[in-house]
Protein backbone atom coordinates (compact mmCIF):
# COMPACT_ATOMS: atom_id res chain seq x y z
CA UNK A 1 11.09 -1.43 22.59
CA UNK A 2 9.32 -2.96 19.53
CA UNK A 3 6.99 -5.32 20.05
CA UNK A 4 7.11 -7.81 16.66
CA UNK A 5 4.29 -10.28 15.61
CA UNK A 6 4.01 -12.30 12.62
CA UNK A 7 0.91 -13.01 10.59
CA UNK A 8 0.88 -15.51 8.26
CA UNK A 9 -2.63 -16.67 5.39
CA UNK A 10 -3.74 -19.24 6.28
CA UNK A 11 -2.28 -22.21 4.48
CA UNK A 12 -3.83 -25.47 2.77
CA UNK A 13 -1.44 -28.04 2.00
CA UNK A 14 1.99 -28.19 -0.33
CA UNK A 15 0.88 -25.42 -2.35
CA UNK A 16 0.11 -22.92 0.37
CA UNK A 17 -3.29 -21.94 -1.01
CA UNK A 18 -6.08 -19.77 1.01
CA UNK A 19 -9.13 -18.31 0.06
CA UNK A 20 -10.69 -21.09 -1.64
CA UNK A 21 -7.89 -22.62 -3.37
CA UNK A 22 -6.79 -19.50 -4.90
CA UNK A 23 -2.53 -19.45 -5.25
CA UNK A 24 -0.55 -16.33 -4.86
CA UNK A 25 0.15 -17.34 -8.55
CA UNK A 26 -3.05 -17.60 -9.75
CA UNK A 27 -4.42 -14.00 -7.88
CA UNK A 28 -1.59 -12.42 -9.55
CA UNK A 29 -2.30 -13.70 -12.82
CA UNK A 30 -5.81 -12.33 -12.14
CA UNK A 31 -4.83 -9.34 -11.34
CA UNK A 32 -2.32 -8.67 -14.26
CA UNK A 33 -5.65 -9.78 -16.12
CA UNK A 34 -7.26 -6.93 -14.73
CA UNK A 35 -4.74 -4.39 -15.10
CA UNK A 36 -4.36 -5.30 -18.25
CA UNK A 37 -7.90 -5.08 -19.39
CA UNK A 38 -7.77 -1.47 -17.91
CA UNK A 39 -4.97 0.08 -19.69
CA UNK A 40 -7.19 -1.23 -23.29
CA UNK A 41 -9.89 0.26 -22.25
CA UNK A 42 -11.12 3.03 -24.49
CA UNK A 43 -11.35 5.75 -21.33
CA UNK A 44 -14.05 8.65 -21.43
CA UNK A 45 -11.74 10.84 -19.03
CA UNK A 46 -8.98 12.58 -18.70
CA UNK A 47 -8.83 11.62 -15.26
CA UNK A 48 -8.48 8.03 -16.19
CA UNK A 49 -6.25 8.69 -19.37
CA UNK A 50 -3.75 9.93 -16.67
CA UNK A 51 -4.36 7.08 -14.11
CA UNK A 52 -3.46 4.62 -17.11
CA UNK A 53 -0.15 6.26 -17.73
CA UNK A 54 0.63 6.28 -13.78
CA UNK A 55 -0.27 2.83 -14.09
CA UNK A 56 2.77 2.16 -17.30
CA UNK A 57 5.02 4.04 -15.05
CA UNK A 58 4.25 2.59 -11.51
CA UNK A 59 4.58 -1.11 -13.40
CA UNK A 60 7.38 0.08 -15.25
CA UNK A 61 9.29 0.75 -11.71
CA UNK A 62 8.33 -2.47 -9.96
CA UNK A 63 9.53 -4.20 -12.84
CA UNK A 64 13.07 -2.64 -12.97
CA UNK A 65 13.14 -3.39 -8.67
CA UNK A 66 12.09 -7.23 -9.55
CA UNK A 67 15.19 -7.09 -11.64
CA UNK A 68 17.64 -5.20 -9.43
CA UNK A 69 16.49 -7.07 -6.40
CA UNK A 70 16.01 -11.03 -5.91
CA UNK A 71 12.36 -11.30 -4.27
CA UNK A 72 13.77 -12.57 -1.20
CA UNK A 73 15.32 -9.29 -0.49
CA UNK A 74 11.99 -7.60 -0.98
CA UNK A 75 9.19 -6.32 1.54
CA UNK A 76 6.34 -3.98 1.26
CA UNK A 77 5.65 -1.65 3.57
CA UNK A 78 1.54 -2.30 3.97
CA UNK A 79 -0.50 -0.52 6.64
CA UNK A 80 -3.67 -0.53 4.78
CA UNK A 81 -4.22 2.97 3.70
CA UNK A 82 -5.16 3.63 0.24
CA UNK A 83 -1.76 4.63 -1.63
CA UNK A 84 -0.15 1.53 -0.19
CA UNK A 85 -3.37 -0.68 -1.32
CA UNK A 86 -3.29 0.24 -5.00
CA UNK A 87 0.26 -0.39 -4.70
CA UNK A 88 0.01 -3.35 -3.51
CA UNK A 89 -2.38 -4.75 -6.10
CA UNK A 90 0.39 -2.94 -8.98
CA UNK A 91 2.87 -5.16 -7.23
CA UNK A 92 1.00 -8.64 -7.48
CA UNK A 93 0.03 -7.86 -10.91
CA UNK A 94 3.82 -6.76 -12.48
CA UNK A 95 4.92 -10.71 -10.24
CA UNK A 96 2.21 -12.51 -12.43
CA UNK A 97 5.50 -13.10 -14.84
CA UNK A 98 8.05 -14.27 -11.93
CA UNK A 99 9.51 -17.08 -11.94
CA UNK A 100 9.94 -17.12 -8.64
CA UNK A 101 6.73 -15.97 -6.79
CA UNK A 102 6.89 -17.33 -3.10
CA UNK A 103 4.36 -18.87 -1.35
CA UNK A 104 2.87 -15.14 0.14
CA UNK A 105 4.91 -11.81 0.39
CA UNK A 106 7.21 -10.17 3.15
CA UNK A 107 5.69 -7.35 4.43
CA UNK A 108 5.59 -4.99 6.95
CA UNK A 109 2.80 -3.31 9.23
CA UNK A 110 4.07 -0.40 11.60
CA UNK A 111 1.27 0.12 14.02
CA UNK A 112 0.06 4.11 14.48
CA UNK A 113 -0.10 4.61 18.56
CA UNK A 114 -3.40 4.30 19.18
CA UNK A 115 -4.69 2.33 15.69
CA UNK A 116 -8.16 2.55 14.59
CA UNK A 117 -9.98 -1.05 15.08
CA UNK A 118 -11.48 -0.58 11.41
CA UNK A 119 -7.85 -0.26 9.98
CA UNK A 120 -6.43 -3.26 12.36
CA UNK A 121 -9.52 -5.33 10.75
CA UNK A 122 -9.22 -4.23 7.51
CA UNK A 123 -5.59 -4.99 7.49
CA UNK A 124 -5.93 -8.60 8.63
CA UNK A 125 -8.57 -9.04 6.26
CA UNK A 126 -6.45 -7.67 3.30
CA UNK A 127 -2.98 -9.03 4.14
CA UNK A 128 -5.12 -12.35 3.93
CA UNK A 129 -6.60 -11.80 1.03
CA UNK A 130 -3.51 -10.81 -0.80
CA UNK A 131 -0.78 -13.40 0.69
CA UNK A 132 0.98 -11.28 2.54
CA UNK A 133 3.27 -12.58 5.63
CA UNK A 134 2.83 -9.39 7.38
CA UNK A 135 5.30 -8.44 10.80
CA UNK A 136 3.68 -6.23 12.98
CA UNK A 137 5.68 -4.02 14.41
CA UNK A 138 4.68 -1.43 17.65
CA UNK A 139 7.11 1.10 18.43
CA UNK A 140 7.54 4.31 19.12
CA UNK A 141 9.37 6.01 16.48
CA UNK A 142 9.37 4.59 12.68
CA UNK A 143 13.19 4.45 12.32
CA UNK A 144 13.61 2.42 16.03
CA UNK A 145 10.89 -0.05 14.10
CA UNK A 146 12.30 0.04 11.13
CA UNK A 147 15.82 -1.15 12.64
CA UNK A 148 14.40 -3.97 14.37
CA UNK A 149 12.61 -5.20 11.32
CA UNK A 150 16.09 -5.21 9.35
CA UNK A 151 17.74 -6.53 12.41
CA UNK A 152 15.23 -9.56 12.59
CA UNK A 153 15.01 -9.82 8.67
CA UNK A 154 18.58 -9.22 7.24
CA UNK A 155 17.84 -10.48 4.24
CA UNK A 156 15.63 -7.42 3.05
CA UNK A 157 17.66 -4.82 1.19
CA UNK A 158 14.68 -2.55 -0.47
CA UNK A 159 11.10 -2.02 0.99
CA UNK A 160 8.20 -0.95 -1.40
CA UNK A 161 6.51 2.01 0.27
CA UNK A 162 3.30 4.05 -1.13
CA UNK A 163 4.58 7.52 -0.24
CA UNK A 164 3.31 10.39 -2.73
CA UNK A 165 4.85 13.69 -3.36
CA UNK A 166 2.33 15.38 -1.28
CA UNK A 167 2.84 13.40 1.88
CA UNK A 168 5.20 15.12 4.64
CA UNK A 169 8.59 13.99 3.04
CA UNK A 170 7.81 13.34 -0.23
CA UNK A 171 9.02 16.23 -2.61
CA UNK A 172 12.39 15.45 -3.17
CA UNK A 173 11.62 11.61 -3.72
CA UNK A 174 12.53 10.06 -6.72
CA UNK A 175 11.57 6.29 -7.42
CA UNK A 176 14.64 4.83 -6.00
CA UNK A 177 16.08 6.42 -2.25
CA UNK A 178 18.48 4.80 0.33
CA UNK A 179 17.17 5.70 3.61
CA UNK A 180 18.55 8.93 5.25
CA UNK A 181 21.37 9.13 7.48
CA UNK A 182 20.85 8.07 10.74
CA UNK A 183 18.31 5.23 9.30
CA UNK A 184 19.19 1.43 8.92
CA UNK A 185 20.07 1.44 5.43
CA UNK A 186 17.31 -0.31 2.75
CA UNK A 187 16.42 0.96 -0.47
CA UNK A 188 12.83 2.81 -0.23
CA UNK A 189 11.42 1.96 -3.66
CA UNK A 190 8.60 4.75 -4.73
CA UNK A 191 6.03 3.18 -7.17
CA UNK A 192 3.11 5.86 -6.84
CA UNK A 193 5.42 8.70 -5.37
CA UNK A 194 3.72 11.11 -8.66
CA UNK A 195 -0.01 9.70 -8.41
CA UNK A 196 -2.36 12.53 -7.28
CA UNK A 197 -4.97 11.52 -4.73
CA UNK A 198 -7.75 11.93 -7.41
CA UNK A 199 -5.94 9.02 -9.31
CA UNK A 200 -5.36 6.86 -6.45
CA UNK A 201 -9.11 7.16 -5.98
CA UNK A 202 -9.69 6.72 -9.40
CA UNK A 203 -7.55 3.26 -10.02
CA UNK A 204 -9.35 2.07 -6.94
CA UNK A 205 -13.30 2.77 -7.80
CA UNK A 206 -12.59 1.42 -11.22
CA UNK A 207 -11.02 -1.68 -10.27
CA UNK A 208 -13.07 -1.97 -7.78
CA UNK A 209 -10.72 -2.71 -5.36
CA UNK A 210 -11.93 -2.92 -1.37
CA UNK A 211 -10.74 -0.73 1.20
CA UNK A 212 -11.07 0.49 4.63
CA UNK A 213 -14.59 1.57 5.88
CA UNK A 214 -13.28 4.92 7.20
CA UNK A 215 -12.93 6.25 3.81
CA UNK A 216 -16.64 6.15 3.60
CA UNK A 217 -17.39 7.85 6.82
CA UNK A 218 -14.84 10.94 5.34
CA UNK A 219 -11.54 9.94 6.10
CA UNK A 220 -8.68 10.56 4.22
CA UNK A 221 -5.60 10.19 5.64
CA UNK A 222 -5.40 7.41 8.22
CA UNK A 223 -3.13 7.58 11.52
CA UNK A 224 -4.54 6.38 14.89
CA UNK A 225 -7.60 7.62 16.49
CA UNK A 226 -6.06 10.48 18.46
CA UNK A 227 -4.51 12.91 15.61
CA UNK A 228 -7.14 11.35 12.54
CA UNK A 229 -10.55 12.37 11.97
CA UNK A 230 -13.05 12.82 9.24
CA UNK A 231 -12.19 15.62 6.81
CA UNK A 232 -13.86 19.04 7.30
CA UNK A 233 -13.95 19.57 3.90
CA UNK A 234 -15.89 16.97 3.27
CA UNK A 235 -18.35 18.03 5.91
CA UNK A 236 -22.33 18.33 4.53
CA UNK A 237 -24.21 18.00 7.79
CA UNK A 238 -23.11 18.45 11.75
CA UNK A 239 -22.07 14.78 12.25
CA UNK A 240 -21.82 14.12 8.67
CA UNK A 241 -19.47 13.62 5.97
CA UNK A 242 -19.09 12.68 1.93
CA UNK A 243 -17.07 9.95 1.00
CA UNK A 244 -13.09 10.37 0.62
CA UNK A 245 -13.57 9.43 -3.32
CA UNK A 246 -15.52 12.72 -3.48
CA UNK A 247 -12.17 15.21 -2.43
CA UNK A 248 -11.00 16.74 -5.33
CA UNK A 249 -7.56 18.74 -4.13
CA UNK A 250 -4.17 17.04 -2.76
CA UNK A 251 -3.82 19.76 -0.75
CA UNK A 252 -6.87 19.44 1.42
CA UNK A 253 -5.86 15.53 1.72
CA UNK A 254 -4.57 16.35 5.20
CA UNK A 255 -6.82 18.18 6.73
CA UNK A 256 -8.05 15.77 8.84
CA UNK A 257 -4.62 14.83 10.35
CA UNK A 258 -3.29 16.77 13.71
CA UNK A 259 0.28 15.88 12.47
């Protein structure tokens, strides 16, 4: 049985503003600004020359779902994590040019059994801070959740989702994928699926983007607090760990996860 709860920013007046007066509109605009400013830059890295063509591409995909799709029939799947944050912020900036940005963006949270309080927190905090109207759902398989989402939403036809080619899954991905048999059917739209971790990182520390405190204590791949824990490789102490920014390989990115 899934449990469903709906979040909503908090609102101020016609114009459904929050945080200070600041529009949906008017933080994409900002962030297109910023996104924008970062592709001109004159990079010292390799690292970053490669983020900034992820960046083309990733925009380049959102824009072509923003034309396939109406945004009505669009949700994000958003639990907070890092890949799904910097697509999230791609995904505000490549709206800044809608004409039809709503007042905050349909979105979905699946709930991990057993979710870390820092990642419940930092998801409130976020979805807030970036408009979105954000269903929780609890259940206890992704596909049972997933169905009662579309069931209670029939509108949506494609879901964003921030799977890379190195999660469990991901290798045969392309940018566009119906679900699986056996799924409810919605397009699964791919933005980052080629970003390496080092890039996510990367797009994040530049930008300067916040996210969840658990990546500083040596996380790197978030589930709930029975099958997640801080990354051995990252391990310089007995209790103590470097940052998540500081792993290098996408193949150690899991190493922390039971499952």
């Amino acid at each position: 049985m899934t449990e469903i709860v709906q979040h909503h920013p908090a609102t101020n007046g016609p114009q459904q503003q929050v945080n200070g007066g600041i529009s949906l509109r008017a933080l994409c605009t900002q962030l297109r600004s910023r996104i924008e400013a970062f592709l001109q830059e004159d990079v010292k890295t390799e690292r970053l020359r490669r983020v900034q063509e992820q960046t083309k591409h990733s925009l380049d995909v959102i824009q072509e779902a923003l034309q396939k799709y109406k945004i009505t029939s669009l949700s994000l799947s958003y639990n907070g994590g890092k890949d799904c944050l910097v697509l999230l912020i791609l995904y505000l900036a490549a709206l800044s040019t809608h004409p039809n940005i709503p007042a905050c963006l349909e979105s979905i949270y699946i709930i991990p059994p057993h979710p870390f309080p820092e990642v419940d927190s930092f998801v409130l905090s976020s979805s807030s801070t970036y408009h979105l109207s954000l269903t929780h759902l609890s259940c206890e398989s992704m596909k049972a959740a997933f169905a009662d989402y579309l069931t209670s939403k029939p509108e949506i036809q494609a879901i964003f989702v921030g799977t890379r080619r190195t999660d469990p899954h991901g290798a045969n991905l392309t940018n566009f994928d119906m679900t699986d048999g056996g799924w409810p059917l919605f397009m699964r739209i791919h933005p980052v699926i080629d970003w390496h971790y080092v890039e996510i990182w990367e797009f994040i520390r530049h930008l300067g983007i916040e996210y969840c405190e658990l990546y500083d204590r040596g996380y790197t791949s978030l589930g709930g607090t029975t099958d997640t824990h801080p990354n051995p490789a990252l391990k310089v102490g007995k209790e103590e760990f470097r940052p998540a920014y500081e792993l290098e390989s996408d193949e150690k990115e899991r190493m922390g996860r039971d499952r």
